[in-house]
N, C-alpha and C. Protein backbone atom coordinates (compact mmCIF):
# COMPACT_ATOMS: atom_id res chain seq x y z
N UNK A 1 -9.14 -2.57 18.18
CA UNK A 1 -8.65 -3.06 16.89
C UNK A 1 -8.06 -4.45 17.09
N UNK A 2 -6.74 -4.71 16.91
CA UNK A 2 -6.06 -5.92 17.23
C UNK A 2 -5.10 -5.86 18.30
N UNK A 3 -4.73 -6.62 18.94
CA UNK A 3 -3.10 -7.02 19.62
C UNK A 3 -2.31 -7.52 18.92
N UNK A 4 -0.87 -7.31 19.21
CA UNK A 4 -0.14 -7.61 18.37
C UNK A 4 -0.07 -9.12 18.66
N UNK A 5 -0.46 -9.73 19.46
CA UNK A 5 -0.82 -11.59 19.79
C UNK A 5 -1.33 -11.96 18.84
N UNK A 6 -2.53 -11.47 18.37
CA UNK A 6 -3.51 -11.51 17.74
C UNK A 6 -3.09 -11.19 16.17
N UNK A 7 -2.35 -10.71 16.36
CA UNK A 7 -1.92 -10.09 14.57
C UNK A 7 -2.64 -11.10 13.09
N UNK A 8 -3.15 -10.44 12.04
CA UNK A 8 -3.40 -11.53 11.14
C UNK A 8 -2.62 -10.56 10.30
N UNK A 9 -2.38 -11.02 9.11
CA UNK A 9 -1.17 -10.45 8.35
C UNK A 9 -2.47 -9.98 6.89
N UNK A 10 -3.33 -9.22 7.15
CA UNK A 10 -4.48 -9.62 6.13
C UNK A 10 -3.44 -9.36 4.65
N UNK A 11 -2.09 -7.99 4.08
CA UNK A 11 -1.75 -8.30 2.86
C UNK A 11 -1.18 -9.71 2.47
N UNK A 12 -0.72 -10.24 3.66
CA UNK A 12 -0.45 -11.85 2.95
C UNK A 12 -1.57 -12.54 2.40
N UNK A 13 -2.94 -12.46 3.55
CA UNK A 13 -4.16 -13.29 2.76
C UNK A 13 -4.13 -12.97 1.61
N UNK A 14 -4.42 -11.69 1.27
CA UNK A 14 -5.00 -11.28 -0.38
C UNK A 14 -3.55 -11.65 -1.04
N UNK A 15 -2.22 -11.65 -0.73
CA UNK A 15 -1.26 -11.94 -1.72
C UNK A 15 -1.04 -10.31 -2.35
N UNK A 16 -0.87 -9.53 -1.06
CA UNK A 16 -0.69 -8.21 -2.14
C UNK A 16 0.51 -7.53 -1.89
N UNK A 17 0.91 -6.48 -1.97
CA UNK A 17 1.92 -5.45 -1.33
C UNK A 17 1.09 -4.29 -0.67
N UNK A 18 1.75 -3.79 0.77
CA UNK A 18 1.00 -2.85 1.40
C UNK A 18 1.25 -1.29 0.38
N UNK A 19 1.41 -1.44 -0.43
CA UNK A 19 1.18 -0.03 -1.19
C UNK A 19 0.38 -0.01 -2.42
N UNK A 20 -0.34 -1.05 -2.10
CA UNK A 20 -1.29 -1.41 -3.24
C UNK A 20 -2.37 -0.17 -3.29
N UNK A 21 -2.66 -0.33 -4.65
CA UNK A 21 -3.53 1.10 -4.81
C UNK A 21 -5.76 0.40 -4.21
N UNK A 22 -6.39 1.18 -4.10
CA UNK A 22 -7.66 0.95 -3.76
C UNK A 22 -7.99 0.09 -5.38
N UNK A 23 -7.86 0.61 -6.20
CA UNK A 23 -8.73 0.02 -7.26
C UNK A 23 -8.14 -1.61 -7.72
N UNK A 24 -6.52 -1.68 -7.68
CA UNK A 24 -5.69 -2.68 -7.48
C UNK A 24 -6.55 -3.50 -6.20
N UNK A 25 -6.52 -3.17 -5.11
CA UNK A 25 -7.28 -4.21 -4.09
C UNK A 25 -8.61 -4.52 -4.32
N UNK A 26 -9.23 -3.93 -4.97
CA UNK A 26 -10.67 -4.22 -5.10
C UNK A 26 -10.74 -5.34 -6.46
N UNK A 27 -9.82 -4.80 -7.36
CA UNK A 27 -9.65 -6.14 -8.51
C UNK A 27 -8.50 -7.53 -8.08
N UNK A 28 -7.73 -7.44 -6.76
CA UNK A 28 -7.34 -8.85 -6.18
C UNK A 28 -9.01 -9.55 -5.68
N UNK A 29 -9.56 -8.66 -4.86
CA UNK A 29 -10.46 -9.00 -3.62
C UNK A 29 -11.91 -9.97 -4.86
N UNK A 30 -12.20 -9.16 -5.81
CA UNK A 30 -13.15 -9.75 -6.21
C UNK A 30 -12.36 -10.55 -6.92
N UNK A 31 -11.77 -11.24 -7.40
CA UNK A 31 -10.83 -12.32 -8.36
C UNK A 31 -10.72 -13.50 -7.44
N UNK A 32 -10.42 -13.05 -5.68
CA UNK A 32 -9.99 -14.20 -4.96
C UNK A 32 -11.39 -14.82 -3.89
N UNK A 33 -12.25 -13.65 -4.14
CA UNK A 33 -13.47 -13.85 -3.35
C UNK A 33 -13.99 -14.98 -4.87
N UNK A 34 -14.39 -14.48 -5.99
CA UNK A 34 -14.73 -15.07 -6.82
C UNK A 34 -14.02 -16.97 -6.76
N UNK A 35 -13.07 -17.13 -6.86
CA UNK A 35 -11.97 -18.58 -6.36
C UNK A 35 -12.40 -19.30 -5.25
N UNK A 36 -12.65 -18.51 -4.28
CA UNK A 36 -12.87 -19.23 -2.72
C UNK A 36 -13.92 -18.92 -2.57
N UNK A 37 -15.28 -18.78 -3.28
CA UNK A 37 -16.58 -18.39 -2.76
C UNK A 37 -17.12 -19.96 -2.69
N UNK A 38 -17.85 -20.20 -1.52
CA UNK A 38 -18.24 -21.74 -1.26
C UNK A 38 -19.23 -21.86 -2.03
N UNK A 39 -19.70 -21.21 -2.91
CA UNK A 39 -20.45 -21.89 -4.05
C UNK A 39 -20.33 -22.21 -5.46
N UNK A 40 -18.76 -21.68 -5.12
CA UNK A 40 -17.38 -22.23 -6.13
C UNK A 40 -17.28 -23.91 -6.19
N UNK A 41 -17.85 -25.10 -6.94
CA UNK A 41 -17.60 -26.67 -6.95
C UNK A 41 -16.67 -26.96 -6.41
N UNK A 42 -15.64 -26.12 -7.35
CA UNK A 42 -14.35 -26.43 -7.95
C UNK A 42 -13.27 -26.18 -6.56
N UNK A 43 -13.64 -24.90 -6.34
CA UNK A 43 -12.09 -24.33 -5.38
C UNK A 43 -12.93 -23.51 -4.43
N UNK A 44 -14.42 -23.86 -3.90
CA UNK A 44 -15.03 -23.06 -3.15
C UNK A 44 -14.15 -23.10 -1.69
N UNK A 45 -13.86 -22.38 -0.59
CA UNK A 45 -13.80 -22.78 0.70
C UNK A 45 -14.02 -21.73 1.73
N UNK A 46 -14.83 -22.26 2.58
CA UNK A 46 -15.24 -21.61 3.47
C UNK A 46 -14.71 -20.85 4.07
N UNK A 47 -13.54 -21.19 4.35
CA UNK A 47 -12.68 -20.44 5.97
C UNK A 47 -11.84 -19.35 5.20
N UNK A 48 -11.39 -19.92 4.15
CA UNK A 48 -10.68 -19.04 3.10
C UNK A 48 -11.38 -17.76 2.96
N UNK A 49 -12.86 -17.99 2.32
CA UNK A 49 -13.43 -16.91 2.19
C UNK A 49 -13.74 -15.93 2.65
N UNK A 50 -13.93 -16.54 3.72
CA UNK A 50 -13.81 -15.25 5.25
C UNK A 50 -12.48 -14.51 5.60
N UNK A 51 -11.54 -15.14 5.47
CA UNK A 51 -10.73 -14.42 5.50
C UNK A 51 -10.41 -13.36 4.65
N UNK A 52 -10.74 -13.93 3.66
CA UNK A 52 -10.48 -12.63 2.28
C UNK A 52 -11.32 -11.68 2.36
N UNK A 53 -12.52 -11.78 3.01
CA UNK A 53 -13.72 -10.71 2.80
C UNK A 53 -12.99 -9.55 4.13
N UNK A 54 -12.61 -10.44 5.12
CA UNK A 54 -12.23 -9.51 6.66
C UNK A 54 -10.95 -8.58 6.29
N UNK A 55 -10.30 -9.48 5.52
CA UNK A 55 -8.56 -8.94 5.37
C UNK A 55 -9.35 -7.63 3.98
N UNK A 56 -10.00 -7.52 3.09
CA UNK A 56 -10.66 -6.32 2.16
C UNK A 56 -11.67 -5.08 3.36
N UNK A 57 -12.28 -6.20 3.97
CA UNK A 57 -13.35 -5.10 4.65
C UNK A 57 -11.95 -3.81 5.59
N UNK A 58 -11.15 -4.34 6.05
CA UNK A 58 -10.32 -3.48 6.63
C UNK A 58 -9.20 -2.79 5.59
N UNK A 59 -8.86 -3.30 4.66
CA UNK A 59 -7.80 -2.28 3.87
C UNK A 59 -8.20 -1.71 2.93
N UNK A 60 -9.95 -1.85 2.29
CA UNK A 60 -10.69 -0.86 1.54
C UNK A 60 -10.94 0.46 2.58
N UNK A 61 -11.28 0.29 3.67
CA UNK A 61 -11.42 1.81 4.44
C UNK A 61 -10.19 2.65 5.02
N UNK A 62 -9.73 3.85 4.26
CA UNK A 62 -8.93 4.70 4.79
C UNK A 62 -8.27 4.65 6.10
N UNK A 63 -9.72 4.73 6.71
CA UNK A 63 -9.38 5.06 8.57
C UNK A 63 -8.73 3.50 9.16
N UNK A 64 -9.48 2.79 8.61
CA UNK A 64 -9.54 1.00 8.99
C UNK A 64 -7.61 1.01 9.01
N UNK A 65 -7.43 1.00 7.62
CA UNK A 65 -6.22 0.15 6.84
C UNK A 65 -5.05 1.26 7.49
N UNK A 66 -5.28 2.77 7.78
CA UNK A 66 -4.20 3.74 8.59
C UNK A 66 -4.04 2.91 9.61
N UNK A 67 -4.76 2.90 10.95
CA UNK A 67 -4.38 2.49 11.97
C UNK A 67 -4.00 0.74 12.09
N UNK A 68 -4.55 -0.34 10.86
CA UNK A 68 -3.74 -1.47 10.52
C UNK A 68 -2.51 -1.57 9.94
N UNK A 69 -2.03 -0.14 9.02
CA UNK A 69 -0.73 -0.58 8.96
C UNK A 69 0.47 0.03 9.87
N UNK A 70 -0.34 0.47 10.74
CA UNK A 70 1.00 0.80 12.02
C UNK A 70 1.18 -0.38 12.75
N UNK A 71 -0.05 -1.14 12.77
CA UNK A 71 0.47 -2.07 13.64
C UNK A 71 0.85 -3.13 13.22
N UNK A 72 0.74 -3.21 11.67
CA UNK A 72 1.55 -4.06 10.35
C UNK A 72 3.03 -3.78 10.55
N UNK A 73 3.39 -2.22 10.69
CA UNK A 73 4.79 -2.06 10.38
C UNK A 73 5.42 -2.54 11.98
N UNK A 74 4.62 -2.76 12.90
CA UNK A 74 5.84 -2.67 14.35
C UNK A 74 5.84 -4.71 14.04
N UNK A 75 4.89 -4.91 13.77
CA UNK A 75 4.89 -6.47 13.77
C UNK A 75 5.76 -6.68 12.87
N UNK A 76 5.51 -6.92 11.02
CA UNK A 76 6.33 -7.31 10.36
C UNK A 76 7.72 -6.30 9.83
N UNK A 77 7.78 -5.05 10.31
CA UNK A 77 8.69 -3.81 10.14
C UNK A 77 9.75 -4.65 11.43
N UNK A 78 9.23 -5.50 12.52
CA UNK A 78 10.57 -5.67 13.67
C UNK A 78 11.09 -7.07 13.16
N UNK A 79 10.50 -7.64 12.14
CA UNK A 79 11.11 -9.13 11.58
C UNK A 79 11.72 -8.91 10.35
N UNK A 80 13.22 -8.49 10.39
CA UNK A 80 13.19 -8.54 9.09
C UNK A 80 13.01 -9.46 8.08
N UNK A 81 13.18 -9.04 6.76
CA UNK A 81 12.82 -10.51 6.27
C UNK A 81 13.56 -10.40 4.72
N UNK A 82 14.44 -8.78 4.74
CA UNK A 82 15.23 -9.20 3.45
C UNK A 82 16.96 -9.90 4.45
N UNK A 83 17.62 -10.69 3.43
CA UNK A 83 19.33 -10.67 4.31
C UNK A 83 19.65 -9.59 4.18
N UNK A 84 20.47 -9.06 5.20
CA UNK A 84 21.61 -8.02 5.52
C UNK A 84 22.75 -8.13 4.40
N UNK A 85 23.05 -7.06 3.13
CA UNK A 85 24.59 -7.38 3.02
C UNK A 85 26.04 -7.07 4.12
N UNK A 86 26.87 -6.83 3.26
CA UNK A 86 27.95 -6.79 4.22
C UNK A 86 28.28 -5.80 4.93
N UNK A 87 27.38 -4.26 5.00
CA UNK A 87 27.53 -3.06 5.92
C UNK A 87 25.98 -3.47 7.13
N UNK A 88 25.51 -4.72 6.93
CA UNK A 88 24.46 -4.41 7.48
C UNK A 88 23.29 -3.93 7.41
N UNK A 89 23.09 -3.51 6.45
CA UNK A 89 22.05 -2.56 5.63
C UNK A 89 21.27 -3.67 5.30
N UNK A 90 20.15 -3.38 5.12
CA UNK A 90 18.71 -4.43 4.47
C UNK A 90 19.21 -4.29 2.78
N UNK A 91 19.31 -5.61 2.35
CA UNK A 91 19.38 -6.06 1.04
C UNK A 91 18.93 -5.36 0.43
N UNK A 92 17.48 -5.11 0.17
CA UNK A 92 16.45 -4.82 -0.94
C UNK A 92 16.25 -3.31 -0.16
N UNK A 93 16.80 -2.15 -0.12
CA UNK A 93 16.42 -0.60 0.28
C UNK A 93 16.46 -0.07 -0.86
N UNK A 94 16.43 -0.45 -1.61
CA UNK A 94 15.98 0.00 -2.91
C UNK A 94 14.20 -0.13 -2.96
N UNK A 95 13.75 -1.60 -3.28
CA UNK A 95 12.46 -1.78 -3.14
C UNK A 95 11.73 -1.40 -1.87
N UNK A 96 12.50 -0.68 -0.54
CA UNK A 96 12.00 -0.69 0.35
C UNK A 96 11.94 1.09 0.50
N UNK A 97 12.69 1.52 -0.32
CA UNK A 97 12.31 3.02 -0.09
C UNK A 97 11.49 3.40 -1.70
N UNK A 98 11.23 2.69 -2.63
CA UNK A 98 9.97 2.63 -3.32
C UNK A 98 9.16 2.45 -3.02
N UNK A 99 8.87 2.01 -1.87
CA UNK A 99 7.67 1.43 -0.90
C UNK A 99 7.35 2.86 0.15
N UNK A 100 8.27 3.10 0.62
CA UNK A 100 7.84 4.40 1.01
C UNK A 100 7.37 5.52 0.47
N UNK A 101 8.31 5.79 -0.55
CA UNK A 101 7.77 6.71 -1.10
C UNK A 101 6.41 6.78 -2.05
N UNK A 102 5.89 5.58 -2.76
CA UNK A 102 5.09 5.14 -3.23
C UNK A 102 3.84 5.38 -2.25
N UNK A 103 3.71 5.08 -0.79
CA UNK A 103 2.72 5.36 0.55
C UNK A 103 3.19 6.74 0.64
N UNK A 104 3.86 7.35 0.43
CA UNK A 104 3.95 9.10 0.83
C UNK A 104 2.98 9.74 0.05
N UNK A 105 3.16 9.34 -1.29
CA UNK A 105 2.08 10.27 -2.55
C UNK A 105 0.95 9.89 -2.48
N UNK A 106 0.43 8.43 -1.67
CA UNK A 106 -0.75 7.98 -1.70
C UNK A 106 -1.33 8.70 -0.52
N UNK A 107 -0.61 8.83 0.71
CA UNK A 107 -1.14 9.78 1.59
C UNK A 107 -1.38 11.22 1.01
N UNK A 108 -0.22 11.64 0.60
CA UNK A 108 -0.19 13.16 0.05
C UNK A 108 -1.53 13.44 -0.90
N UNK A 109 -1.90 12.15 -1.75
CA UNK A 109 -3.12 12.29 -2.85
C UNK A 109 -4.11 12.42 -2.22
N UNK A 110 -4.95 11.40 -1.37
CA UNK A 110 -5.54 11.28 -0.38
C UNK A 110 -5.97 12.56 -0.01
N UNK A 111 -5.20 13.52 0.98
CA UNK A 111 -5.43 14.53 1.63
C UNK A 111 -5.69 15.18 0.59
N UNK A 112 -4.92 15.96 -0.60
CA UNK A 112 -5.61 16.74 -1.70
C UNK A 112 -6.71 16.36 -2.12
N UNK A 113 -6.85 15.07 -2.21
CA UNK A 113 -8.36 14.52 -2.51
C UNK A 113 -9.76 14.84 -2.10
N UNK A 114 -9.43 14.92 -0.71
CA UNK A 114 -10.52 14.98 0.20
C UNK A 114 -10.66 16.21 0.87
N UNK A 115 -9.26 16.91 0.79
CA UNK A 115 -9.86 18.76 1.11
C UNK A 115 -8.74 19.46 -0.04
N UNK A 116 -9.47 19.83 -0.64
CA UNK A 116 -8.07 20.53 -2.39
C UNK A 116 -8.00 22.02 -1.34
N UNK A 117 -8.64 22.21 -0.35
CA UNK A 117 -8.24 23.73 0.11
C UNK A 117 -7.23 23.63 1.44
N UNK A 118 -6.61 22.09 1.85
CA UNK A 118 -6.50 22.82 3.15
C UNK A 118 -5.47 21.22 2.50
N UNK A 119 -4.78 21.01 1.62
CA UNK A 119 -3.86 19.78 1.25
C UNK A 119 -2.87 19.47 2.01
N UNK A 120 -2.40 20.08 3.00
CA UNK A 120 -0.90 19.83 3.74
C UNK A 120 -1.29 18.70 5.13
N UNK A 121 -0.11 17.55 4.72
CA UNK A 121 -0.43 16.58 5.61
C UNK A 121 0.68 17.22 6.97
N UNK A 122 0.21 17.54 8.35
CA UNK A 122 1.19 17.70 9.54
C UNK A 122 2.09 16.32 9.73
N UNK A 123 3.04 16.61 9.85
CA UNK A 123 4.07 15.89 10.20
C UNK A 123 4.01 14.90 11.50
N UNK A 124 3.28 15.17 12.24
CA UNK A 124 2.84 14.38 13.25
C UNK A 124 1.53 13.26 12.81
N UNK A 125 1.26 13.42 12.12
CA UNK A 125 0.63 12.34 11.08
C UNK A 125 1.61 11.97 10.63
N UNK A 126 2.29 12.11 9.91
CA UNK A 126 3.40 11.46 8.85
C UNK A 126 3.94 10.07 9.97
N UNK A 127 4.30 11.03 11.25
CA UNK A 127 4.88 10.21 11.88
C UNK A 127 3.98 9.12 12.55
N UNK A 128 2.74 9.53 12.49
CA UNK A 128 2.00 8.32 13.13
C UNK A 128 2.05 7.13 12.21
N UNK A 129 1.73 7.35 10.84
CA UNK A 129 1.45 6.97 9.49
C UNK A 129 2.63 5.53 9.33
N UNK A 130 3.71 6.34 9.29
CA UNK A 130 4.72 5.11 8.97
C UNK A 130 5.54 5.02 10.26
N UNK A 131 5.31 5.17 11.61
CA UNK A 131 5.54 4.33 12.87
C UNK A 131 7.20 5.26 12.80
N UNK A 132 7.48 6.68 12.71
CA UNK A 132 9.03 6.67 12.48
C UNK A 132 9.07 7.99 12.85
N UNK A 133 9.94 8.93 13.08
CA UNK A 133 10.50 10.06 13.56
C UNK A 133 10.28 10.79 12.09
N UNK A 134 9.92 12.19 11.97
CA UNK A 134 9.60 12.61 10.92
C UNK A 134 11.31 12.82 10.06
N UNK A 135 12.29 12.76 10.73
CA UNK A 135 13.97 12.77 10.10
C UNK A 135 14.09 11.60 8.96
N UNK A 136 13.59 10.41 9.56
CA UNK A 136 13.65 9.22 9.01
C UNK A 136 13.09 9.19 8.03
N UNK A 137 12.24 10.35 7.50
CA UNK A 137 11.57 10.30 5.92
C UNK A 137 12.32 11.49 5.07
N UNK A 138 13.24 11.61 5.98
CA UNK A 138 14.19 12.88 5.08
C UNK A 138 14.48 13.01 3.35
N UNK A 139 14.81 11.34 3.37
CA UNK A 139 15.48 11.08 2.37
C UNK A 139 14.60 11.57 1.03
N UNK A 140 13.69 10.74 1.90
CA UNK A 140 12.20 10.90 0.46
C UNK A 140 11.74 12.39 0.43
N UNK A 141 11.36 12.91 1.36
CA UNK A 141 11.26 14.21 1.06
C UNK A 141 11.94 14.76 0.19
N UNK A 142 13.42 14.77 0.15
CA UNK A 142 14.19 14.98 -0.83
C UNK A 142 13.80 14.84 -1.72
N UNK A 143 13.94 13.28 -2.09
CA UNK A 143 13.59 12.64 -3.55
C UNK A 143 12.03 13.33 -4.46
N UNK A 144 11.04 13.10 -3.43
CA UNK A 144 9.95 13.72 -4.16
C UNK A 144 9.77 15.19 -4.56
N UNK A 145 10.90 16.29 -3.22
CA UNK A 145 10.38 17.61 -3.82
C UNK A 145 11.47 17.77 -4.95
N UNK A 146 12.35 16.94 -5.00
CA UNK A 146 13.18 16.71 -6.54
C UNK A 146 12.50 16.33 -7.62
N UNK A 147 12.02 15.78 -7.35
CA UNK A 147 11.05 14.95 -8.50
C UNK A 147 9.72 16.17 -9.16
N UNK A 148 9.67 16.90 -8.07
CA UNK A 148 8.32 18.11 -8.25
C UNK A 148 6.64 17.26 -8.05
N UNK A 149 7.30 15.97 -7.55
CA UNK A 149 5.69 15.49 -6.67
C UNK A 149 5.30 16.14 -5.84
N UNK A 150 5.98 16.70 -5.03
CA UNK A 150 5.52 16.90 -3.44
C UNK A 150 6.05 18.33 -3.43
N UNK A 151 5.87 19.52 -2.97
CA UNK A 151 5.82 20.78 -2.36
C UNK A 151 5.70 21.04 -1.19
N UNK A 152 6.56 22.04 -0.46
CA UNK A 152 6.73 22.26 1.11
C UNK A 152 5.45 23.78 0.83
N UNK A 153 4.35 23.39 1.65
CA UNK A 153 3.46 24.66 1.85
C UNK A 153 4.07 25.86 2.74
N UNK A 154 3.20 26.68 2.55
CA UNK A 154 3.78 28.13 3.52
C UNK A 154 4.06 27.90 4.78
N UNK A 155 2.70 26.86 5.06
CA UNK A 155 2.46 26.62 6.66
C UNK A 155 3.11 25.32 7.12
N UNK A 156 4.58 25.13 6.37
CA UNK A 156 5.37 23.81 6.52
C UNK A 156 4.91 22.75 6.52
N UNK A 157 3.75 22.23 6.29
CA UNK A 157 3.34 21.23 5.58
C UNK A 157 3.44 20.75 4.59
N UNK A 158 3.73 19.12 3.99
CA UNK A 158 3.76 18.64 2.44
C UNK A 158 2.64 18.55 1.56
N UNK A 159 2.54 18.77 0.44
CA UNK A 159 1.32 18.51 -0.36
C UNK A 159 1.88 18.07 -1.33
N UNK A 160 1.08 17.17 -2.36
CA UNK A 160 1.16 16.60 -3.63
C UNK A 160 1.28 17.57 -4.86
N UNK A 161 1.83 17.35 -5.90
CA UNK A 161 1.62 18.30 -6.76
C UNK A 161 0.90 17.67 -8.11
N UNK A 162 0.48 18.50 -9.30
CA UNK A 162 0.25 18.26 -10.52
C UNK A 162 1.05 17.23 -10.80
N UNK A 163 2.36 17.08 -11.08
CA UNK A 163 3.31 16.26 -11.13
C UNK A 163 3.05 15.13 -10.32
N UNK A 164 3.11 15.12 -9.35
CA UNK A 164 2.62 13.51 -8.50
C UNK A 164 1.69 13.17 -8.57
N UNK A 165 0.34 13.84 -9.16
CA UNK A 165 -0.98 12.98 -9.36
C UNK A 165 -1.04 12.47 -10.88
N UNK A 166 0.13 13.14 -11.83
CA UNK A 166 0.04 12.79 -12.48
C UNK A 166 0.99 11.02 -12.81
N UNK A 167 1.96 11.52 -11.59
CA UNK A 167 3.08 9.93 -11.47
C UNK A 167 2.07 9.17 -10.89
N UNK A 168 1.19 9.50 -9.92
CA UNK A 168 -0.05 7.96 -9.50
C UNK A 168 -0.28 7.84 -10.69
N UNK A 169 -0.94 8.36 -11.21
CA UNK A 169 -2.05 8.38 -12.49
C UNK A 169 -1.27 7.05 -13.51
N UNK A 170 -0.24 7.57 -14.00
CA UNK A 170 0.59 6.77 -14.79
C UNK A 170 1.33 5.08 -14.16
N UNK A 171 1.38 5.50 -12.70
CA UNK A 171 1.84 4.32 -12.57
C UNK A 171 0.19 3.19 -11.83
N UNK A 172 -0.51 3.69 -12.03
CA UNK A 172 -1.89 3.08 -11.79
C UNK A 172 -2.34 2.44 -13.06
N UNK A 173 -2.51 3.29 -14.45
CA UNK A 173 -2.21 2.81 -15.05
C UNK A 173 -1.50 2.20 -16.16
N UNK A 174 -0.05 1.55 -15.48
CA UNK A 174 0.71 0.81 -15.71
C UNK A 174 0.56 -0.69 -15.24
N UNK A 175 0.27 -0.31 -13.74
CA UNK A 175 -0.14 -1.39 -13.01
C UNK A 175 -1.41 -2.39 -13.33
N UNK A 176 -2.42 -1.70 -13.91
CA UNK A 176 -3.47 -1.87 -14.46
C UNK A 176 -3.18 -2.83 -15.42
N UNK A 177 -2.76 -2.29 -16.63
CA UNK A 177 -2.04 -2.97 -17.88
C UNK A 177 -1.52 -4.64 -17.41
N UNK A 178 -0.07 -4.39 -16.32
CA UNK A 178 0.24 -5.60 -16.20
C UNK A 178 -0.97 -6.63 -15.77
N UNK A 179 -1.86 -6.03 -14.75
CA UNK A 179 -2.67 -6.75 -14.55
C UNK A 179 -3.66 -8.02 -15.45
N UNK A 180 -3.94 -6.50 -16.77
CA UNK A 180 -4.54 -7.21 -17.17
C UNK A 180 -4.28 -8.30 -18.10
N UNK A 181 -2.87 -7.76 -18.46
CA UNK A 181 -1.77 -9.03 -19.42
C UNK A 181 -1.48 -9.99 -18.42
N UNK A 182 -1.39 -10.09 -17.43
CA UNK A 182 -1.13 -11.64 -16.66
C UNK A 182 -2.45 -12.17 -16.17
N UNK A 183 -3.29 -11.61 -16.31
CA UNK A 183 -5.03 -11.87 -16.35
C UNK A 183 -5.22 -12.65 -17.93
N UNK A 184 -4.76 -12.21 -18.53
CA UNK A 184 -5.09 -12.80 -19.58
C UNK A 184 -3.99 -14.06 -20.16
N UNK A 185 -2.82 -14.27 -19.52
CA UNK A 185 -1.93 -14.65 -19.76
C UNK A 185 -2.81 -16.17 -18.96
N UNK A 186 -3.63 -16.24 -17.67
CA UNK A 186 -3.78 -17.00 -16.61
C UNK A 186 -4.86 -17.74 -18.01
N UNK A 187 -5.72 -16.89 -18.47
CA UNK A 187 -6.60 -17.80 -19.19
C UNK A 187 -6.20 -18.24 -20.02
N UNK A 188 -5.30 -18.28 -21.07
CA UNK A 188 -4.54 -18.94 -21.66
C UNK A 188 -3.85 -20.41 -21.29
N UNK A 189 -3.56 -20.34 -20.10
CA UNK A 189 -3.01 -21.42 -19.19
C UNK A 189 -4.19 -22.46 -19.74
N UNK A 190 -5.49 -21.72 -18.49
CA UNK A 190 -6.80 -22.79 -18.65
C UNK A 190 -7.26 -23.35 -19.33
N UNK A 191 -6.75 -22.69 -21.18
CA UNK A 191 -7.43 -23.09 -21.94
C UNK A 191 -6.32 -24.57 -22.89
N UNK A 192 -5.01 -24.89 -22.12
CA UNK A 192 -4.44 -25.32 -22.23
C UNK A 192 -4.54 -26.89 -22.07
C-alpha cells in the first residue's frame, strides 16, 4: 500500500471529510475531475487530474479506503490540528466524536448491507478500523445504543438498527440537499 514517508493525504486532494458518504464522493470526484480534466481550456490540468482520479480510485473501494484510513488516522490522527483548550482536551471533540460516530454506522451499515444474516461487526475489526483499543469507543457505543442505532447482538457483537439506517438515510439526504443548494448557489456566481 503506502509508507507513512510516502503518505498522500488523498481527502485533502478531493477537499472532503473522511466520513464522507460513497455517493457524496462520487458527486465531489466527478465535479472536480470534470474542472481539472486537461481537455478543460479553461482550468484543465494535468497533474491535478491524476491526482483526483488516484485519491477516488482508492476511497470509492471499501477494502482500498479501510486499510487507507488507518494509515490516515496514525499520520494525520498524531498531528493534531484542532488548539487544546485549557484542560488540554482537543478544541473541536464535539465535531470529532461526530466523526466517529458518523464512521461507526457507516461501518455498522456496510456489514448489514453486505450479509443482513450474519450483521455483527467483531470488535477486533472495530479496533483495526479506527487504529484504537475497543474501550476508547465506549463513549459512542453508549451514545448510539441510546439513540436505538446500534444493538448489542447475542453473540456480543454490534449491529445497525432500523433506526440507524434510517439516521444515514436522512442525513444523506440532507447532505444531498445542501449540496445541491450550494451547487446551485456556485452557478449563480458564474452567471454574475
Amino acid at each position: 500500500m503506502m509508507e507513512v514517508n510516502g503518505f498522500v493525504d488523498y481527502y485533502k486532494i478531493l477537499g472532503i471529510k473522511p466520513d464522507i458518504s460513497a455517493d457524496d464522493l462520487g458527486r465531489r470526484f466527478h465535479r472536480l475531475a470534470k474542472r481539472y480534466h486537461p481537455d478543460n481550456p479553461q482550468t484543465g490540468n494535468r497533474e491535478r487530474f491524476d491526482q483526483i482520479v488516484e485519491a477516488h480510485n482508492i476511497l470509492k473501494d471499501l477494502g482500498k479506503r479501510s486499510k487507507y484510513d488507518i494509515l490516515y488516522n496514525q499520520v494525520v490522527g498524531s498531528n493534531p490540528t484542532h488548539a487544546s483548550d485549557s484542560n488540554g482536551t482537543d478544541g473541536d471533540t464535539v465535531g470529532q466524536d461526530v466523526d466517529i460516530q458518523s464512521k461507526l454506522l457507516s461501518v455498522f451499515y456496510n456489514k448489514r448491507r453486505h450479509n443482513i444474516r450474519d450483521p455483527g461487526v467483531p470488535e477486533m475489526e472495530l479496533e483495526r478500523i479506527f487504529n484504537c483499543k475497543i474501550e476508547s469507543l465506549e463513549f459512542h457505543f453508549w451514545y448510539l445504543k441510546a439513540k436505538h442505532w446500534i444493538e448489542k447482538l447475542e453473540n456480543g457483537m454490534f449491529s445497525i438498527t432500523v433506526e440507524g439506517i434510517d439516521h444515514i438515510n436522512s442525513e444523506h439526504h440532507r447532505k444531498t440537499t445542501t449540496m445541491l443548494l450550494m451547487d446551485r448557489s456556485h452557478e449563480n456566481d458564474d452567471l454574475d
